[in-house]
Protein backbone atom coordinates (compact mmCIF):
# COMPACT_ATOMS: atom_id res chain seq x y z
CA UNK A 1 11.08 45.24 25.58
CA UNK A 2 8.56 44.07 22.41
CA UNK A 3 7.83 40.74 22.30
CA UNK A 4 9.52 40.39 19.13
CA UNK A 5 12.98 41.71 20.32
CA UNK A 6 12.73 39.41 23.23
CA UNK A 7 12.17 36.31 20.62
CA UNK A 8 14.93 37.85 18.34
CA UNK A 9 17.51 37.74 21.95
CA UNK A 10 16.19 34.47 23.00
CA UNK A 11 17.21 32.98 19.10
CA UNK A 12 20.94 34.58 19.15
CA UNK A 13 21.18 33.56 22.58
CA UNK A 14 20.40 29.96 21.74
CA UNK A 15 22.46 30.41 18.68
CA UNK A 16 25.40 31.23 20.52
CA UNK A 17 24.98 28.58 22.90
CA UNK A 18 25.22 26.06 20.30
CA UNK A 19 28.52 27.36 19.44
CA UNK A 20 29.74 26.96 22.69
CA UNK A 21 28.46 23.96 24.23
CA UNK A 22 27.84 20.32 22.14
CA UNK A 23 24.69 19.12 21.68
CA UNK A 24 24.26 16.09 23.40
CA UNK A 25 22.08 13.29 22.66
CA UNK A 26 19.04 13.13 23.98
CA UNK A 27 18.53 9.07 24.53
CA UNK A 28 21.91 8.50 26.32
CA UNK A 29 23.54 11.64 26.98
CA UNK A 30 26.38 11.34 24.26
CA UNK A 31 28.35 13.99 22.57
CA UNK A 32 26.33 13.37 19.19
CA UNK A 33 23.06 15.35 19.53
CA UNK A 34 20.22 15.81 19.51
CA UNK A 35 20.05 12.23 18.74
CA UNK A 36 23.26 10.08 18.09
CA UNK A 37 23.36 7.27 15.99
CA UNK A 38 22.71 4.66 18.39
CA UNK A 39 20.01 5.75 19.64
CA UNK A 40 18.15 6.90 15.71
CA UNK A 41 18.92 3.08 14.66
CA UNK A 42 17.42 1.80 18.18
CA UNK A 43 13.90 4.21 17.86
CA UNK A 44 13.61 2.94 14.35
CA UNK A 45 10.96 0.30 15.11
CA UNK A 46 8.20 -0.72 12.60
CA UNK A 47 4.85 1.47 13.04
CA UNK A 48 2.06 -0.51 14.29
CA UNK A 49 -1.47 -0.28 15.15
CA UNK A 50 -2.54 0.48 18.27
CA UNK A 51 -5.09 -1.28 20.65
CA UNK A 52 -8.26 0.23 20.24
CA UNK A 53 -9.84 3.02 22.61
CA UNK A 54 -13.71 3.61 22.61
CA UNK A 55 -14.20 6.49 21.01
CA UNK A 56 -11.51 6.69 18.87
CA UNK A 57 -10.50 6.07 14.82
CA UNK A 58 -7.82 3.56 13.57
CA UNK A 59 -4.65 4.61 15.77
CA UNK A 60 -1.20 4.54 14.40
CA UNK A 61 2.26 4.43 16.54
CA UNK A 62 5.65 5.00 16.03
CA UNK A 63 6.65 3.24 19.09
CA UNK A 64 5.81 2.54 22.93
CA UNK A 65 6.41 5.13 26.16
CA UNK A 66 8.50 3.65 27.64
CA UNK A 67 12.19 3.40 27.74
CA UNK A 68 14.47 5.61 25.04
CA UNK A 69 11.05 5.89 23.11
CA UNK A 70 10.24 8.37 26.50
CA UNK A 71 13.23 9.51 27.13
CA UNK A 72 13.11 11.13 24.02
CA UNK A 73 9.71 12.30 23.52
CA UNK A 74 10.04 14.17 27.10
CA UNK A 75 13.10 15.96 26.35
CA UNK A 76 11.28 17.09 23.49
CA UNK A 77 7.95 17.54 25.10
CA UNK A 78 9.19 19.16 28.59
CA UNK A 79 12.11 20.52 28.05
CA UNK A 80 12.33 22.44 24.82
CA UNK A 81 14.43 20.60 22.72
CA UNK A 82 13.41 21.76 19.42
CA UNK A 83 16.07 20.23 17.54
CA UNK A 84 13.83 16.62 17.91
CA UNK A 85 11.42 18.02 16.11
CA UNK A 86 12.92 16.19 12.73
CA UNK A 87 13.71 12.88 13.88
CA UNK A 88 10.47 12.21 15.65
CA UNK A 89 8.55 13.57 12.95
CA UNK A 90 10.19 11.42 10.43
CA UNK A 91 9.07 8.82 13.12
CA UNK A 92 5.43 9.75 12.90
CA UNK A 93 5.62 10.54 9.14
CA UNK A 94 6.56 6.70 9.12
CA UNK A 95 3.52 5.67 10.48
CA UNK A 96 1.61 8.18 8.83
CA UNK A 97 2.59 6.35 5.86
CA UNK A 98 2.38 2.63 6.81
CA UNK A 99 -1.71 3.75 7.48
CA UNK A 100 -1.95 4.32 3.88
CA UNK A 101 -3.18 8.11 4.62
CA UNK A 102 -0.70 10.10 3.20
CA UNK A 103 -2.32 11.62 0.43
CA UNK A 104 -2.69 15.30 -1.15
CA UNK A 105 -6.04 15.75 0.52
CA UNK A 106 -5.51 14.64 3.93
CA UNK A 107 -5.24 16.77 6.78
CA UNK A 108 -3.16 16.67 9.37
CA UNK A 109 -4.77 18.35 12.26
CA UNK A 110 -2.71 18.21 15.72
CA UNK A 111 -3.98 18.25 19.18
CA UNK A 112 -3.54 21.67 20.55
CA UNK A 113 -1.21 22.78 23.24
CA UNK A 114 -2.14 24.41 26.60
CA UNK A 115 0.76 26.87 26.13
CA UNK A 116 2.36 28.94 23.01
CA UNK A 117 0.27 28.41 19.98
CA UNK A 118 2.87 26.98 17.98
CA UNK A 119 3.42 23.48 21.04
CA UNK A 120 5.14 20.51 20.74
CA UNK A 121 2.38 18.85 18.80
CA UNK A 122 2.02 21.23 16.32
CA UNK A 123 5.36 21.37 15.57
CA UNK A 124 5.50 17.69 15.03
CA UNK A 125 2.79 17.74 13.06
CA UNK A 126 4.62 20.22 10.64
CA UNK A 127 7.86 17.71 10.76
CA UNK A 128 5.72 14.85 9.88
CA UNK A 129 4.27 16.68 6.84
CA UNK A 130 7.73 17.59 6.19
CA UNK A 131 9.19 13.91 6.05
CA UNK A 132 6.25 12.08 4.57
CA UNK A 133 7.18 14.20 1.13
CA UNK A 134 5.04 17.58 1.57
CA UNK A 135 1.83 18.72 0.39
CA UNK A 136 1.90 15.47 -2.01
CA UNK A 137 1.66 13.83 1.43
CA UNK A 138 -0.50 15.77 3.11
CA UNK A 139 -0.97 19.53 4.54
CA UNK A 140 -1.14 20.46 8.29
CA UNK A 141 -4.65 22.05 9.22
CA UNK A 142 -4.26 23.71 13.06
CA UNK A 143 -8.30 23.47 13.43
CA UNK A 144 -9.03 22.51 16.83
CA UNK A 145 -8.94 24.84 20.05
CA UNK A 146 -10.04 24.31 23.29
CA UNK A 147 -13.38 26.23 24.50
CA UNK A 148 -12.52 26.01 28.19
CA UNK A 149 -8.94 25.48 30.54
CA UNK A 150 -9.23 21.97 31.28
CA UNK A 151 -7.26 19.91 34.36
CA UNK A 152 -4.00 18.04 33.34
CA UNK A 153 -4.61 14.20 32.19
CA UNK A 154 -1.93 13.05 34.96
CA UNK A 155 -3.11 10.89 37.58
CA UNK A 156 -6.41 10.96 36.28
CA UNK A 157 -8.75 7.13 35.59
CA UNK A 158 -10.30 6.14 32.55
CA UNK A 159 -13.70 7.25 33.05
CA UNK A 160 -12.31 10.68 34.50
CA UNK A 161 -9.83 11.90 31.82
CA UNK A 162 -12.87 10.87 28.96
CA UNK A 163 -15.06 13.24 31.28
CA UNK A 164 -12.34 16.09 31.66
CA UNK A 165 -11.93 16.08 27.70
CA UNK A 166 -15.27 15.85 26.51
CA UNK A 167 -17.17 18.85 25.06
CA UNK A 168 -13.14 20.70 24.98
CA UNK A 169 -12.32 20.99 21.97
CA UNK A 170 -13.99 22.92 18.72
CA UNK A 171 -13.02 23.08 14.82
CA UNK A 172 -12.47 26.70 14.97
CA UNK A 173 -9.59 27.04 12.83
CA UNK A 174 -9.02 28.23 9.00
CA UNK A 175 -9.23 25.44 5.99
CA UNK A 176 -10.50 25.95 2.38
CA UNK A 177 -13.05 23.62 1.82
CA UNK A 178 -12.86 21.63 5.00
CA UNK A 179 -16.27 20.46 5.10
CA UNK A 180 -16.24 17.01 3.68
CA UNK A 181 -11.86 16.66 3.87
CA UNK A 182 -10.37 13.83 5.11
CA UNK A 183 -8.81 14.13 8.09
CA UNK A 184 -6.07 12.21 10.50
CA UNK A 185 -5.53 13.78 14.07
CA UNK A 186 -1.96 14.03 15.17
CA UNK A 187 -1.24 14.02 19.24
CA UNK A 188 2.39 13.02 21.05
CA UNK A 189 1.20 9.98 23.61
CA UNK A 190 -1.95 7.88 23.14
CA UNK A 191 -3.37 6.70 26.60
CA UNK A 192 -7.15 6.18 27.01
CA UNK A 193 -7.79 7.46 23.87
CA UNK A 194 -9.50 10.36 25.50
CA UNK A 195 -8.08 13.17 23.74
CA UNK A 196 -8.01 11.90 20.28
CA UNK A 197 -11.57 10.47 20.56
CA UNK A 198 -12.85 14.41 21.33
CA UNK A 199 -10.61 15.51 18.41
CA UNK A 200 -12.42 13.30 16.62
CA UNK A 201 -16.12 14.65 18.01
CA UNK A 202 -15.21 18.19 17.52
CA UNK A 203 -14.00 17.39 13.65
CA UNK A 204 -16.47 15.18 12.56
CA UNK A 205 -19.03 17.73 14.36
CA UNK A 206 -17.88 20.13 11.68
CA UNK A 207 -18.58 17.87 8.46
CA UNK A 208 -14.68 16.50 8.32
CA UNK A 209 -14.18 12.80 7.99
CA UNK A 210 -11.81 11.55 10.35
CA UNK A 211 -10.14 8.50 9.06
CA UNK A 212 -7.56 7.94 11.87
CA UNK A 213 -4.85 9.58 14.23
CA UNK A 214 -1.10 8.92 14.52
CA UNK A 215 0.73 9.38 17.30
CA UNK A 216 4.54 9.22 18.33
CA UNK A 217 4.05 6.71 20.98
CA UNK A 218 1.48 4.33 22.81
CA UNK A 219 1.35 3.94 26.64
CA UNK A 220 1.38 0.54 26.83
CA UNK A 221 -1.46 -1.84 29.50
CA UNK A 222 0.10 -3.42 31.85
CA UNK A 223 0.70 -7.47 31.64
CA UNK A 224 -2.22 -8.14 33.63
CA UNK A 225 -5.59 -6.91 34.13
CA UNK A 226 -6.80 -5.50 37.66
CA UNK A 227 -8.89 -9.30 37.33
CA UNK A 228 -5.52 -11.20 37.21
CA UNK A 229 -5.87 -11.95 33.25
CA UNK A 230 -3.15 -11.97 31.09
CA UNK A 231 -3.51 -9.73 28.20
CA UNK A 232 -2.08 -9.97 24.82
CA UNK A 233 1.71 -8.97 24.47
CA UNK A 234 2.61 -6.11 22.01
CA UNK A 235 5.82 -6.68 20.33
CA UNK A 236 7.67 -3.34 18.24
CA UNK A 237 10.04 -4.87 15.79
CA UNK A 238 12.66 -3.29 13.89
CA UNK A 239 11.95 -2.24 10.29
């Protein structure tokens, strides 16, 4: 069987299956998918800046990891559900926007997936540039791909995940007059900062400005540092 008449089987399939069974929300479980209500009004949280990271541009956020904010993001992330795509890019379009990026000649350039070519980030990317108003807003630019396999970020220190992403990632993709654009990476989860700071290497490296990244959410320090401090609280209000 071709790869396209498998994709064609998998689409009526899913079709189908949306017929027969209701979509359910994917913060609380509800009847009202992918995302009731509720749980839209409860993610709608003013963007903020994030902490900084060495390595990395200004940093934009839609919201923390943790809670419905993760919930959400996973089912999305792990287990397929494509039908997020809007609603969290609207999320990330919002603070796309409250940066003061969104512009004609920005780029949005996502972090590349380990998997299909067309991953959870990407997509987002393409929903954000959707909801912040088009190419008025902004266009997305898929430029980056990894030169080598790399290990998985999980479990992983500071000092070791900058290690396992630096030197991954090169501008390799397609843009009319990229040298010299303005760029803003795009990723799902900001933790060390790791990823997006070698986003931002392998851009720059290739003559685009990068004036900042947004991401969907921000994994937040814990209350106290491994010294006993007490660090500064983050607080996400609603808009």
């Amino acid at each position: 069987m071709s790869n396209r008449l498998a994709q064609a089987l998998r689409a009526l399939l899913a079709a189908v299956l949306d017929l027969l069974l209701p979509l359910t929300c994917a913060g609380c479980g509800g009847p009202s998918g992918p995302l009731c209500g509720a749980c839209l009004a409860r993610l709608d949280r003013r963007p903020v800046r994030c902490r900084p990271r060495t390595g990395c541009p200004p940093v934009w956020t839609a919201g923390p990891y943790a809670g419905l904010d993760r919930r959400v993001l996973l089912a999305f992330k792990e287990h397929g559900t494509d039908d997020l795509a809007a609603p969290l890019g609207a999320r990330v379009a919002a603070a796309y926007t409250a940066a003061g990026w969104a512009d004609p000649g920005t780029l949005l350039v996502p972090v590349p997936g380990r998997g299909p070519p067309r991953g959870p980030v990407v997509r987002l990317a393409h929903a954000c540039a959707a909801a912040a108003g088009g190419d008025p807003a902004g266009r997305v630019a898929e430029l980056l791909r990894y030169r080598r396999r790399v290990r998985r970020q999980v479990g992983l220190g500071r000092a070791d995940r900058r290690a396992n992403r630096h030197g991954i990632l090169t501008a390799a993709g397609r843009c009319d007059g990229r040298a010299g654009s303005r760029a803003v990476v795009v990723d799902d989860v900001l933790t060390t900062g790791a990823t997006i700071a070698e986003a931002t290497r392998a851009l720059r490296a290739e003559g685009i400005g990068v004036v900042g990244a947004v991401v969907l959410a921000e994994r937040l320090p814990p209350p106290l540092s491994a010294q006993g401090e007490e660090r500064s609280p983050r607080f996400y209000e609603p808009s």
